[in-house]
N, C-alpha and C. Protein backbone atom coordinates (compact mmCIF):
# COMPACT_ATOMS: atom_id res chain seq x y z
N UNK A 1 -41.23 -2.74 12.50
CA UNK A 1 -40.37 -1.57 12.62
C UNK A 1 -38.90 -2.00 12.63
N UNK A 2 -38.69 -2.90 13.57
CA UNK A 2 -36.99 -3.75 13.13
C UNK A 2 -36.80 -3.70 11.93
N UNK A 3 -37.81 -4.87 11.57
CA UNK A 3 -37.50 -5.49 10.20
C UNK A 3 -37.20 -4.13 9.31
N UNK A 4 -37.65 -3.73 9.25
CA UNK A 4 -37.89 -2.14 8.34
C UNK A 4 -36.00 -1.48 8.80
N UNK A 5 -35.73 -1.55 9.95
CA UNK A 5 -34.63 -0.82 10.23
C UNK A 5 -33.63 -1.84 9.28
N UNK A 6 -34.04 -2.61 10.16
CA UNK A 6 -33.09 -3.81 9.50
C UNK A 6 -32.35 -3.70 8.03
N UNK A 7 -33.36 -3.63 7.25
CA UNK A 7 -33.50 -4.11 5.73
C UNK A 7 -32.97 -2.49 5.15
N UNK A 8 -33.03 -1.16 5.66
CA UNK A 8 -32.39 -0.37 5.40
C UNK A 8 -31.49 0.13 5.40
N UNK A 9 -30.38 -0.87 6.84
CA UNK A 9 -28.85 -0.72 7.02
C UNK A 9 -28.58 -1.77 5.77
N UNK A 10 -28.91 -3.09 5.72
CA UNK A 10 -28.34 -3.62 4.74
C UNK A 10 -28.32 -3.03 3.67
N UNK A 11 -29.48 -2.21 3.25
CA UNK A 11 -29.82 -1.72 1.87
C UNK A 11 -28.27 -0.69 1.57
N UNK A 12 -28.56 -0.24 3.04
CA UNK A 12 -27.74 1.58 2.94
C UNK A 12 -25.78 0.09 3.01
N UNK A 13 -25.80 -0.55 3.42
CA UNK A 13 -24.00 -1.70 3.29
C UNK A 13 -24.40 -1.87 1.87
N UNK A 14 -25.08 -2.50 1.44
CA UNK A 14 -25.17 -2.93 -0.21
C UNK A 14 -24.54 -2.18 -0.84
N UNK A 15 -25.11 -0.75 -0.46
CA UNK A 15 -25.09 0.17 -1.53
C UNK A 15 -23.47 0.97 -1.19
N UNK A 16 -23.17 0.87 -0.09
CA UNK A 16 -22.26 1.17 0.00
C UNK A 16 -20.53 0.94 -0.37
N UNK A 17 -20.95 -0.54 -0.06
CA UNK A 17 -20.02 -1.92 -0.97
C UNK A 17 -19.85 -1.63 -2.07
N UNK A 18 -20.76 -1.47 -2.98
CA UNK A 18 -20.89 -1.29 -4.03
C UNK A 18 -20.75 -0.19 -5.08
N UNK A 19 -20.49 0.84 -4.13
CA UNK A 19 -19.86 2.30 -4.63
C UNK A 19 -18.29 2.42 -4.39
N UNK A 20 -18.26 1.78 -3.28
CA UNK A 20 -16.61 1.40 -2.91
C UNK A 20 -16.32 0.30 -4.03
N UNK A 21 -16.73 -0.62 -4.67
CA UNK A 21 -15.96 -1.30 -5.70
C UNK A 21 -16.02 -0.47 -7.15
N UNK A 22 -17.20 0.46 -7.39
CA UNK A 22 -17.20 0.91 -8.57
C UNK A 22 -16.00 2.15 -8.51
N UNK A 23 -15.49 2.45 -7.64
CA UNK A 23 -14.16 3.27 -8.28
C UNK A 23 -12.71 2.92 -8.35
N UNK A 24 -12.86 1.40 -8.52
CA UNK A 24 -11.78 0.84 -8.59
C UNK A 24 -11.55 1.26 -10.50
N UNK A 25 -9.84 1.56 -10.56
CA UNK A 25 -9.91 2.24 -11.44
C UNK A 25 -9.12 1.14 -12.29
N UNK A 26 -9.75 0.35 -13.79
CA UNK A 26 -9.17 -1.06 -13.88
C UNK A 26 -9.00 -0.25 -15.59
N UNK A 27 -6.99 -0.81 -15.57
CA UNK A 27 -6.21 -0.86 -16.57
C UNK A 27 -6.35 0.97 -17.58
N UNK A 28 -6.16 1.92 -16.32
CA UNK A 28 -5.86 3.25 -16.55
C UNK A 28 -5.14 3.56 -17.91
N UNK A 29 -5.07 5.06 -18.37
CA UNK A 29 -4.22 5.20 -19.42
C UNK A 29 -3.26 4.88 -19.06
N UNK A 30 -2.35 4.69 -20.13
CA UNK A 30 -0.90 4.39 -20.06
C UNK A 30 -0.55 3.08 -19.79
N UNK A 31 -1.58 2.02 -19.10
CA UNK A 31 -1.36 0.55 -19.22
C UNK A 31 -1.21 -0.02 -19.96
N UNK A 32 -0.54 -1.00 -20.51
CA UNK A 32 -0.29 -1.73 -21.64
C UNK A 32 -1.41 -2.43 -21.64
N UNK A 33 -2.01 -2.64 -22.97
CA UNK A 33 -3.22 -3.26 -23.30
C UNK A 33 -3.38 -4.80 -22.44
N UNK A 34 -3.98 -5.24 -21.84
CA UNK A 34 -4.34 -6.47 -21.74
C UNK A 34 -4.34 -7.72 -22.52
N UNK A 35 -4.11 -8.91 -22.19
CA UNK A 35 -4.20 -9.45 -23.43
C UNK A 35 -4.89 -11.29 -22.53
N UNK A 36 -5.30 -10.90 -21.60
CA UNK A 36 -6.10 -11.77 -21.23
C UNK A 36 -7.30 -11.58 -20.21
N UNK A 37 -7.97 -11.93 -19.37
CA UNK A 37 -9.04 -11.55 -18.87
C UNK A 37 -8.95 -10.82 -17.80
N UNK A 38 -9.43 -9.93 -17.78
CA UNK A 38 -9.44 -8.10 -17.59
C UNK A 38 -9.38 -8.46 -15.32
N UNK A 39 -8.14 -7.41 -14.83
CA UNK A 39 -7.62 -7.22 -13.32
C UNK A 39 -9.09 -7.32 -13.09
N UNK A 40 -10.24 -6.66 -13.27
CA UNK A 40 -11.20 -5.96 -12.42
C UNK A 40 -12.17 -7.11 -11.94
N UNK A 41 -11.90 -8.23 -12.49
CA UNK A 41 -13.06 -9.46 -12.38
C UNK A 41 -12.39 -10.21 -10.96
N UNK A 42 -11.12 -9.42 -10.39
CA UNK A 42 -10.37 -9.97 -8.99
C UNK A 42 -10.38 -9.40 -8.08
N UNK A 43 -11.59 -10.53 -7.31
CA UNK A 43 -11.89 -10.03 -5.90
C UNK A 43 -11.09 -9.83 -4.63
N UNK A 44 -11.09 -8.87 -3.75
CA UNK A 44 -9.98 -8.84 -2.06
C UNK A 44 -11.09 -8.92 -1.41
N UNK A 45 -10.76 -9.50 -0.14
CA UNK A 45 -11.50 -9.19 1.04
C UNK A 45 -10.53 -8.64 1.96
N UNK A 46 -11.21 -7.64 2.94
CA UNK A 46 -10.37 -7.09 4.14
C UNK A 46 -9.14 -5.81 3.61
N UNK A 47 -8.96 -5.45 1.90
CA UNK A 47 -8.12 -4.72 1.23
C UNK A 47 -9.18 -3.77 0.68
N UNK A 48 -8.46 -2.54 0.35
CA UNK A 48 -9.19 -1.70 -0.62
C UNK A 48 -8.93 -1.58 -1.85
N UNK A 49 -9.33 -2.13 -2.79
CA UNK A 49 -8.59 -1.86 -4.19
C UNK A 49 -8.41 -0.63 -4.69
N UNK A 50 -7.60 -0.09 -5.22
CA UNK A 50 -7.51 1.66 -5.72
C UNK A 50 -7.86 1.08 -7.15
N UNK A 51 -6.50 0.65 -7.95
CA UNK A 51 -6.62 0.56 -9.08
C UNK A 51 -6.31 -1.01 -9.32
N UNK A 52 -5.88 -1.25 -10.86
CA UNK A 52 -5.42 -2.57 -10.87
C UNK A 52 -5.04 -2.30 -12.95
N UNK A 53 -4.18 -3.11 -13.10
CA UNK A 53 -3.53 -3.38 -14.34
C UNK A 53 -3.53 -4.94 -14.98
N UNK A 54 -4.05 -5.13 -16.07
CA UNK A 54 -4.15 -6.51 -16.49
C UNK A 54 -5.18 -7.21 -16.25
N UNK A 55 -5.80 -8.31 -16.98
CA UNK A 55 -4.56 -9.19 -17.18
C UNK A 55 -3.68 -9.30 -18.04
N UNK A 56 -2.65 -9.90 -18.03
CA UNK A 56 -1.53 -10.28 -19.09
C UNK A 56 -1.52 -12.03 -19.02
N UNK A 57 -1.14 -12.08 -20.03
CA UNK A 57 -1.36 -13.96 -20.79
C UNK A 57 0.15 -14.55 -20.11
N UNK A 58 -0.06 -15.11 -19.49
CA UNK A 58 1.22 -16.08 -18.66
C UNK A 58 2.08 -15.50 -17.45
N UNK A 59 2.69 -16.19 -16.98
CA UNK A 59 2.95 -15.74 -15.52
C UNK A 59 4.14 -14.29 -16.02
N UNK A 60 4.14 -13.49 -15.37
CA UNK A 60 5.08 -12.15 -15.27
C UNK A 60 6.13 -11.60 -14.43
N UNK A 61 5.46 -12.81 -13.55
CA UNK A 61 6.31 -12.54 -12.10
C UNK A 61 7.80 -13.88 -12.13
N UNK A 62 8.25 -14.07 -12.97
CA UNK A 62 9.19 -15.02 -12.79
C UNK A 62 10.65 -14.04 -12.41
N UNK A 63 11.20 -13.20 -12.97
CA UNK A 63 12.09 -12.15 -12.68
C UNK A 63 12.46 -11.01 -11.36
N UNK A 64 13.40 -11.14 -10.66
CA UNK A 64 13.37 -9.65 -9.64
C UNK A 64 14.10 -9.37 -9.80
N UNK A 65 14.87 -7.75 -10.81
CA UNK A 65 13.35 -7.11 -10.38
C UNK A 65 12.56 -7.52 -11.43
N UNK A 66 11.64 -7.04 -11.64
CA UNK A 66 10.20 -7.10 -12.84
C UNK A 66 10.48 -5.92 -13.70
N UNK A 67 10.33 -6.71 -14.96
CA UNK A 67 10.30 -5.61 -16.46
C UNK A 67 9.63 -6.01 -16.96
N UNK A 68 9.70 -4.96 -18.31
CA UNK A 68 9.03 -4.91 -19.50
C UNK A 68 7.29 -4.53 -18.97
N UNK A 69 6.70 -5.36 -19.69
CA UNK A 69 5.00 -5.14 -19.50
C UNK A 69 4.63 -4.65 -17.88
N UNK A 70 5.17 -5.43 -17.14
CA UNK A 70 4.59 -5.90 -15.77
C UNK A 70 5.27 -4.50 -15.26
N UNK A 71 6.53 -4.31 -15.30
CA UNK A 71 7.05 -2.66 -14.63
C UNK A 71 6.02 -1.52 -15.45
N UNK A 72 5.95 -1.42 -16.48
CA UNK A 72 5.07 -0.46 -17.21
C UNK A 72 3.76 -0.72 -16.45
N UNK A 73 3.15 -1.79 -15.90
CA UNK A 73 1.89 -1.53 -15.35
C UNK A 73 1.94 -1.28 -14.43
N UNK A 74 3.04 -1.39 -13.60
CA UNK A 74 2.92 -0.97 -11.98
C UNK A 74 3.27 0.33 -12.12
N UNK A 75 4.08 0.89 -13.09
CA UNK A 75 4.43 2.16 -12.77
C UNK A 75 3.30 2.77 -13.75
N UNK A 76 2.11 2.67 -14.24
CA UNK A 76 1.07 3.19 -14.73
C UNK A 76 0.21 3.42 -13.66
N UNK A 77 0.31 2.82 -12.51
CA UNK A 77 -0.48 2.58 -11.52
C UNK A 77 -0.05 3.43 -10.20
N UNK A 78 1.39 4.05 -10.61
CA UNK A 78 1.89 4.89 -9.57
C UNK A 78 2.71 4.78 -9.03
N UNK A 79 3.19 3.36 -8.82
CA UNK A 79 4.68 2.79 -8.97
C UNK A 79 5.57 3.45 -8.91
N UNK A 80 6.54 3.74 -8.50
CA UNK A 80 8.02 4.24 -8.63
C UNK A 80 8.87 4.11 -8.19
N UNK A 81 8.69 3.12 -7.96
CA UNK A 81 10.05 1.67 -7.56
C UNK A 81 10.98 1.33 -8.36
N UNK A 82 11.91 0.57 -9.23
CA UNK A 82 12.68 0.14 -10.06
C UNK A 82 11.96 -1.22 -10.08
N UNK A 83 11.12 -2.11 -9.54
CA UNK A 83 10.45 -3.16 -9.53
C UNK A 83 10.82 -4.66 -9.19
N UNK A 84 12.25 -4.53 -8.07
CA UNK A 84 12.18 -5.22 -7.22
C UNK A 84 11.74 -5.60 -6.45
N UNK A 85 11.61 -7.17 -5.93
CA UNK A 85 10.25 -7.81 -5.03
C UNK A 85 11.07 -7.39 -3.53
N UNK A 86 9.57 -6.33 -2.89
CA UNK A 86 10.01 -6.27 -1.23
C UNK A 86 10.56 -7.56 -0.59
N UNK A 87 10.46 -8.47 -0.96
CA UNK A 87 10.59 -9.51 -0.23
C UNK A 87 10.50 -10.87 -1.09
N UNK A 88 10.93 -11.88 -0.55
CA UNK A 88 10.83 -13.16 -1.69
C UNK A 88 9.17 -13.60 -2.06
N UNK A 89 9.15 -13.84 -3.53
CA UNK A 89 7.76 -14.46 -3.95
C UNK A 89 6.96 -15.19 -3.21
N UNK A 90 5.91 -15.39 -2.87
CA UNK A 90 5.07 -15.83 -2.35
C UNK A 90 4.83 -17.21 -4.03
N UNK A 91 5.21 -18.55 -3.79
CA UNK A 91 5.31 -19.37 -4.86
C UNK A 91 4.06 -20.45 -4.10
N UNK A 92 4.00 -21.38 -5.52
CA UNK A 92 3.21 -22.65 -4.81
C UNK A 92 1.63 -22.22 -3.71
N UNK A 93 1.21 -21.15 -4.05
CA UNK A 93 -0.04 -20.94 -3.32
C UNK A 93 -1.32 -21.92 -3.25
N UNK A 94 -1.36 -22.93 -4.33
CA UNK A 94 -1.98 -23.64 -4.43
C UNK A 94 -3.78 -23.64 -4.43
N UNK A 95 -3.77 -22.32 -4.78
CA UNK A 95 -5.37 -21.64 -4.88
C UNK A 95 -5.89 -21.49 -3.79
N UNK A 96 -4.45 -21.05 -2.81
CA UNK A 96 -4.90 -20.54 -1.29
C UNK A 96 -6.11 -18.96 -1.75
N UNK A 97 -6.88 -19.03 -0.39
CA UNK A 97 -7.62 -17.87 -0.42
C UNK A 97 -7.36 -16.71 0.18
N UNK A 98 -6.26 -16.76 0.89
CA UNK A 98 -5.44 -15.63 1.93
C UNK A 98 -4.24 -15.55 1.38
N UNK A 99 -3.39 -14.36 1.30
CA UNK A 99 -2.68 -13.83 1.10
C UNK A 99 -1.91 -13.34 2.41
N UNK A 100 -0.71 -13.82 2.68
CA UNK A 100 -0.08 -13.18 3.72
C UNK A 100 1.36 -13.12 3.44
N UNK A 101 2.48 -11.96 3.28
CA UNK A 101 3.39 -11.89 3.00
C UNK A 101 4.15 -11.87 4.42
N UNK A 102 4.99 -11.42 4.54
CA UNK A 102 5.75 -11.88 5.57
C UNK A 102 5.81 -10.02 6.00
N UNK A 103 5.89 -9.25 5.56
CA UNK A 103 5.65 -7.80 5.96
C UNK A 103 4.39 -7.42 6.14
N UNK A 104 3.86 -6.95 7.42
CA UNK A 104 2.60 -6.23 7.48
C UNK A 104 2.55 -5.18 6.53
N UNK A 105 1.41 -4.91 5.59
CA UNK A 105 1.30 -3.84 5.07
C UNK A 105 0.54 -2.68 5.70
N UNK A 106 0.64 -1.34 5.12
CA UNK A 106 -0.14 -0.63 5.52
C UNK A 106 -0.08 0.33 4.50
N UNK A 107 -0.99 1.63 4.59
CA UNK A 107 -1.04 2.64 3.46
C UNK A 107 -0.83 1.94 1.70
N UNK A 108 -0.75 2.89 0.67
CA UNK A 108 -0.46 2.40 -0.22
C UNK A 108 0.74 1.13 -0.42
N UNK A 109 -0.31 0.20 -1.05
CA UNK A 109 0.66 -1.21 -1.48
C UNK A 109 0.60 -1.43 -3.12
N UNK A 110 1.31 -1.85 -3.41
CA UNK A 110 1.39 -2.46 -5.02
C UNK A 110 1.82 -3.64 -4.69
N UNK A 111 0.97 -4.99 -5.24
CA UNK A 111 1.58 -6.31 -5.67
C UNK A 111 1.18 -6.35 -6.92
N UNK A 112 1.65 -7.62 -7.31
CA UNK A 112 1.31 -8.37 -8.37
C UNK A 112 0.84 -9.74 -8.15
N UNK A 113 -0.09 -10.72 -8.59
CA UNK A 113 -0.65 -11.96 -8.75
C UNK A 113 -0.71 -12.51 -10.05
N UNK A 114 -0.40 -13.67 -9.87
CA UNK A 114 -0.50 -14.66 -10.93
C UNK A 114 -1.36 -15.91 -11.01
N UNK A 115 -2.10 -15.84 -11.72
CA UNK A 115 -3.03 -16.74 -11.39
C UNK A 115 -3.13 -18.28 -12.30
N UNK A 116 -2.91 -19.16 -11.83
CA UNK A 116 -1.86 -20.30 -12.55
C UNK A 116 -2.57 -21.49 -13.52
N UNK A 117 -4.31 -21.51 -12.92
CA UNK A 117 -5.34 -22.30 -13.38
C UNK A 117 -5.69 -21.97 -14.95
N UNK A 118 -6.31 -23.10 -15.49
CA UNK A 118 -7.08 -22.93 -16.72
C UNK A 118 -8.46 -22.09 -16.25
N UNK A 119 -9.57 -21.23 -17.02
CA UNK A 119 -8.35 -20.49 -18.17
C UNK A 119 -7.91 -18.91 -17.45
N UNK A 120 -7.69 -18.81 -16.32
CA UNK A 120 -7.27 -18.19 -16.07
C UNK A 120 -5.57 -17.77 -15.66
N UNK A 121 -5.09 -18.41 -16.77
CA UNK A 121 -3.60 -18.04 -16.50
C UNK A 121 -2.87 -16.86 -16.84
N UNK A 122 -3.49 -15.95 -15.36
CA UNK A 122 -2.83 -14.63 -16.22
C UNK A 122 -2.21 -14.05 -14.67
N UNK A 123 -1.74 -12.75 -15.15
CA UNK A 123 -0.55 -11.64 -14.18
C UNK A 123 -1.25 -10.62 -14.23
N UNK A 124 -1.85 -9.81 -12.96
CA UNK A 124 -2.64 -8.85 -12.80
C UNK A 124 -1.77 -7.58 -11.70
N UNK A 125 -1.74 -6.64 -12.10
CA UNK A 125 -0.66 -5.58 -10.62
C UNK A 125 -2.21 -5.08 -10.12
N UNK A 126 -1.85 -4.50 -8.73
CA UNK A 126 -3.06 -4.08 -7.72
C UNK A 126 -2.58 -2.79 -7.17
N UNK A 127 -2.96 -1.37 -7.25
CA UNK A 127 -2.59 -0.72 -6.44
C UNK A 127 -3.63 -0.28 -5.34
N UNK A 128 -3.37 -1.33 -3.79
CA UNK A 128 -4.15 -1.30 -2.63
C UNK A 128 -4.25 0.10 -1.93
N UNK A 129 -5.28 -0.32 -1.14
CA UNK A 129 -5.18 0.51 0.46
C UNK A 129 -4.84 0.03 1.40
N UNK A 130 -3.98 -0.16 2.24
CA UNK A 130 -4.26 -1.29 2.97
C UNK A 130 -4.48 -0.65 4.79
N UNK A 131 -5.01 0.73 4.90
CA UNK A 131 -5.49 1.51 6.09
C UNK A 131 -4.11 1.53 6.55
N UNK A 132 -4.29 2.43 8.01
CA UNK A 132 -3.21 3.13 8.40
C UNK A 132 -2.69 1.42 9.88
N UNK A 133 -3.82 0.93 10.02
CA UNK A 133 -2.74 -0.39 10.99
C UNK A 133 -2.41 -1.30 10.21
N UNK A 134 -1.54 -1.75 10.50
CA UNK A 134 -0.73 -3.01 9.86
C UNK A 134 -1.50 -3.97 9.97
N UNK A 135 -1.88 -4.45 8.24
CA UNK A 135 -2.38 -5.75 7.54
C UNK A 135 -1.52 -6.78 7.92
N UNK A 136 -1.94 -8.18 8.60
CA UNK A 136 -0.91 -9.31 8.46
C UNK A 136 -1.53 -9.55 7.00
N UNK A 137 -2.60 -10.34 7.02
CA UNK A 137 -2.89 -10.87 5.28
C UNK A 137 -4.45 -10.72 5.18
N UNK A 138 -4.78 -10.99 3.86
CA UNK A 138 -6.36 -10.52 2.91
C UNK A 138 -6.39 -11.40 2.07
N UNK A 139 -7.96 -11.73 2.22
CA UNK A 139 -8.61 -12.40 1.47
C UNK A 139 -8.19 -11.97 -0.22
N UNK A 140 -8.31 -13.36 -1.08
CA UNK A 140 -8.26 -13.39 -2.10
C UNK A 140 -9.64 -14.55 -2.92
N UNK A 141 -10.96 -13.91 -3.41
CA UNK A 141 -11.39 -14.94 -3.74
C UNK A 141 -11.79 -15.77 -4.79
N UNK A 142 -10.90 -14.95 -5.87
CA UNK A 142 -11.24 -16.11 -7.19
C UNK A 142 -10.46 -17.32 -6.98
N UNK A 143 -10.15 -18.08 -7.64
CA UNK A 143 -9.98 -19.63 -7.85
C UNK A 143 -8.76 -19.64 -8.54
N UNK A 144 -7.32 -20.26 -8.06
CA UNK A 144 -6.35 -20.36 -9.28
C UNK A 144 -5.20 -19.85 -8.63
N UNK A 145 -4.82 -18.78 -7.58
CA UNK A 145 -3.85 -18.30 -6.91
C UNK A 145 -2.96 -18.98 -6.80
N UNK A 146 -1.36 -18.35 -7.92
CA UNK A 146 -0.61 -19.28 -7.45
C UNK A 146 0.77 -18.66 -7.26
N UNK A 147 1.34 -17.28 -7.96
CA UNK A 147 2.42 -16.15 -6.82
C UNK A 147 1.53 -14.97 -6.53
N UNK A 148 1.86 -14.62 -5.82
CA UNK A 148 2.09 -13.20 -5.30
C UNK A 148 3.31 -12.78 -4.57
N UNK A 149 3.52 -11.07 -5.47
CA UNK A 149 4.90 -10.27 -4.95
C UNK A 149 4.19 -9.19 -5.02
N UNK A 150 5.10 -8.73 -3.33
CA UNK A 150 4.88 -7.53 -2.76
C UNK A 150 6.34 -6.23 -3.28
N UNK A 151 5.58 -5.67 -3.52
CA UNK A 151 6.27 -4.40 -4.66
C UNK A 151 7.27 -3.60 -3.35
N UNK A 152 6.12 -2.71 -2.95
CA UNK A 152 6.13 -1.73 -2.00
C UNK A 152 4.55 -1.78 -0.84
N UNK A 153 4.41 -0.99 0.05
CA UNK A 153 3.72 -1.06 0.88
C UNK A 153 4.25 -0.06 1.96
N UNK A 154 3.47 0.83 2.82
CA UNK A 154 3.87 1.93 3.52
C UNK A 154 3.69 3.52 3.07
N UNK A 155 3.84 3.44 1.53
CA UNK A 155 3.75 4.50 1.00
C UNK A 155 2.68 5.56 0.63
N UNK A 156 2.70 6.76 0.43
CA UNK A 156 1.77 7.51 0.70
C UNK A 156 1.50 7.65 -1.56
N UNK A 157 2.93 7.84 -2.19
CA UNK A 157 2.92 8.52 -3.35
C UNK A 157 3.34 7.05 -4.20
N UNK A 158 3.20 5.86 -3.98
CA UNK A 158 3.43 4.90 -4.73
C UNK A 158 5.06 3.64 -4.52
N UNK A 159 5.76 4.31 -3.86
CA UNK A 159 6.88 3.79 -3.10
C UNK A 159 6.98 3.61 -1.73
N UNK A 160 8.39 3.27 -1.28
CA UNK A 160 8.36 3.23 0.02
C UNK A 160 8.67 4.86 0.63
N UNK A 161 8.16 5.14 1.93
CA UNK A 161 7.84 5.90 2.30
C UNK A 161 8.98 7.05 2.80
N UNK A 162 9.09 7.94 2.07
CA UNK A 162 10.61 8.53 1.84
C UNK A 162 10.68 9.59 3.50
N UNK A 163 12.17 9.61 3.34
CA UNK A 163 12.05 9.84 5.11
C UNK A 163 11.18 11.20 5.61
N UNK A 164 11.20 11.62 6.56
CA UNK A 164 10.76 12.98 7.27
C UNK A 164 10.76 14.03 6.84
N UNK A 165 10.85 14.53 6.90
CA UNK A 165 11.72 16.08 6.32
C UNK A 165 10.69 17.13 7.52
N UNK A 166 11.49 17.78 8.85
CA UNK A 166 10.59 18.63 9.35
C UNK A 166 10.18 20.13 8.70
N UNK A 167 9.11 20.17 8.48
CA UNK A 167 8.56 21.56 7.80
C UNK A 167 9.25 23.33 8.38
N UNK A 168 9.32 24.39 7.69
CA UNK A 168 9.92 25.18 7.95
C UNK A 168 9.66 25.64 9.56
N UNK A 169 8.29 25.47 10.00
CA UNK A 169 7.99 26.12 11.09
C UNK A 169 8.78 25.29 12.56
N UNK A 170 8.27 24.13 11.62
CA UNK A 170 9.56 22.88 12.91
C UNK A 170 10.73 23.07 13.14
N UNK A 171 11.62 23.68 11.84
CA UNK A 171 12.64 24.22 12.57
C UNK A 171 13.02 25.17 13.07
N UNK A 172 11.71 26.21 12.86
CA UNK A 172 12.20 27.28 13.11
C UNK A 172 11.95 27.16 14.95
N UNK A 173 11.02 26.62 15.42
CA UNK A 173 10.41 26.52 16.52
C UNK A 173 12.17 25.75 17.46
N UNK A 174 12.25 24.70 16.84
CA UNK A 174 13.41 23.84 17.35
C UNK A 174 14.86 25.14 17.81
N UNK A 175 14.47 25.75 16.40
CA UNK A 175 16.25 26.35 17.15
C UNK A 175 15.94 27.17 18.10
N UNK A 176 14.90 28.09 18.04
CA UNK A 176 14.40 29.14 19.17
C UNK A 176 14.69 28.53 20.31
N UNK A 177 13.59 26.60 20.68
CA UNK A 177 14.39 25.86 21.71
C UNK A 177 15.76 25.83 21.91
N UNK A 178 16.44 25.51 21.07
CA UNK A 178 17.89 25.61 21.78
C UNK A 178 18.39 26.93 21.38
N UNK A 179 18.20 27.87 20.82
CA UNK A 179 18.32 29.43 21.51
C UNK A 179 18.10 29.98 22.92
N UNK A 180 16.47 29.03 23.42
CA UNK A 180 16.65 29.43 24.50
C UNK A 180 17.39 28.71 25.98
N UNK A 181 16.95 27.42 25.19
CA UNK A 181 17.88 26.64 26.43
C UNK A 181 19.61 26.96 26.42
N UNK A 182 20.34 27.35 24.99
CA UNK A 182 21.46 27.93 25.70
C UNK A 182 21.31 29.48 26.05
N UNK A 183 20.39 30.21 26.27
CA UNK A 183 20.50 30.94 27.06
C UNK A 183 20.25 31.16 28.14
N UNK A 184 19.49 30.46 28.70
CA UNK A 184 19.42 29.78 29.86
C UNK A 184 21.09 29.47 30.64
N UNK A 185 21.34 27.99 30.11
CA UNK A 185 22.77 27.75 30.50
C UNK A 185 23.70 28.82 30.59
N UNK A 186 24.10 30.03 29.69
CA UNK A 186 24.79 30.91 29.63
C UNK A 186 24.70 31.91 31.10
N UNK A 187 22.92 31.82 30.98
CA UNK A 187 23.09 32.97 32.74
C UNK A 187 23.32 32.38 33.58
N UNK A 188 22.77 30.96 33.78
CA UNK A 188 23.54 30.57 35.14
C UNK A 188 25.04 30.28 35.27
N UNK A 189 26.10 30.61 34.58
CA UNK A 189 27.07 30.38 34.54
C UNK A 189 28.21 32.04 35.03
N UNK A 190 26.81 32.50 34.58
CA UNK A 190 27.55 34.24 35.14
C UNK A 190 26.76 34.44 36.35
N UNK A 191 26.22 33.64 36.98
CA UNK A 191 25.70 34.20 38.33
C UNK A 191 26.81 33.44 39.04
N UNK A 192 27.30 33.90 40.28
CA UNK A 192 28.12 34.10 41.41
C UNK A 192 27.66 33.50 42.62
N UNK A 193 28.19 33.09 43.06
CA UNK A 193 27.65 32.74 44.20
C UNK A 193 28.30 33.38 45.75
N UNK A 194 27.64 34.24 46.31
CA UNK A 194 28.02 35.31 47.40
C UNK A 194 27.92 34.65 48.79
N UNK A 195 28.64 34.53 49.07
CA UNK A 195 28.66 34.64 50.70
C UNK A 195 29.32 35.37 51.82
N UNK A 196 28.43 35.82 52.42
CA UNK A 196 28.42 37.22 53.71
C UNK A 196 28.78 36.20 55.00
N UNK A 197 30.16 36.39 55.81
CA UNK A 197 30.27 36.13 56.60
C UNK A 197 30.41 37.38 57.46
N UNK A 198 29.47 36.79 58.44
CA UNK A 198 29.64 38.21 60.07
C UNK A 198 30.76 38.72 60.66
């Protein structure tokens, strides 16, 4: 009866894993064609992949900000940055398996990777999940890792996360507050203070 339980949670994670990687959405319309071995064959651990763009044939990430091909794929991907690196390149990875930038991520992220080995020398963009607590770093596990740049991260619509804006009812609620708190202040300022001597 274990065994039986057992073998049906794994069954029911298998299957679950495995529906979570099939909607990763690899090299969408509007991506520039690929021209080396295809984003989707690149594994994360501990990240959610949304989408992904590429590969492209040689490193892409040498420039900040990033053009041509490599901006067209990030902004195919939802991007809407100008495609400056959040932060300095992640260089010399040396076919590390973790990824850690120096900014926790969270919510929508876009990087880019370059992957430096034979024959995989190519430039792939990622548009992550990276949940609502702050990521220090995630697994990376193919073979060859050698930049990664962090785009954006925080964002809900593909950028960084544009400020507040309180909704109509918030303000309407707010001024009523200080409608009423200066009316408040106003009466106690017309009350008097009486005193009856005998």
């Amino acid at each position: 009866m274990k065994k039986g339980m057992f073998a049906g949670a794994v069954a029911l994670a298998l299957g679950m894993s495995s529906a979570a990687h099939a909607t990763v959405d690899v090299n969408p319309p509007g991506v520039p064609a690929p021209t080396a071995e295809s984003c989707g064959n690149v594994v994360f651990t501990g990240v959610t992949v949304l989408a992904c763009a590429g590969g492209y044939d040689k490193n892409l990430l040498k420039g900040d900000p990033l053009t041509g091909t490599g901006l067209d794929a990030l902004k195919a991907l939802g991007y809407v940055g100008n495609g400056s690196f959040l932060e300095p390149k992640l260089e010399e990875l040396n076919s590390s398996h973790t990824i850690n930038f120096l900014t926790d991520l969270t919510g929508i992220t876009f990087i880019g990777l370059h992957q430096g080995s034979d024959p995989d020398n190519m430039t792939s963009f990622f548009k992550l999940d990276a949940g609502s607590s702050p990521l220090g770093s995630f697994g990376f596990v193919n073979n060859g890792l050698s930049n990664a740049v962090l785009f954006s991260t925080g964002g809900g619509r593909g950028g960084p996360t544009p400020p507040a804006v309180p909704e109509p009812s918030t303000w309407t609620l707010m001024l009523v507050g200080f409608g009423l708190a200066g009316a408040t202040m106003r009466r106690r300022r017309r009350q008097t203070v009486r005193c009856n001597f005998a």
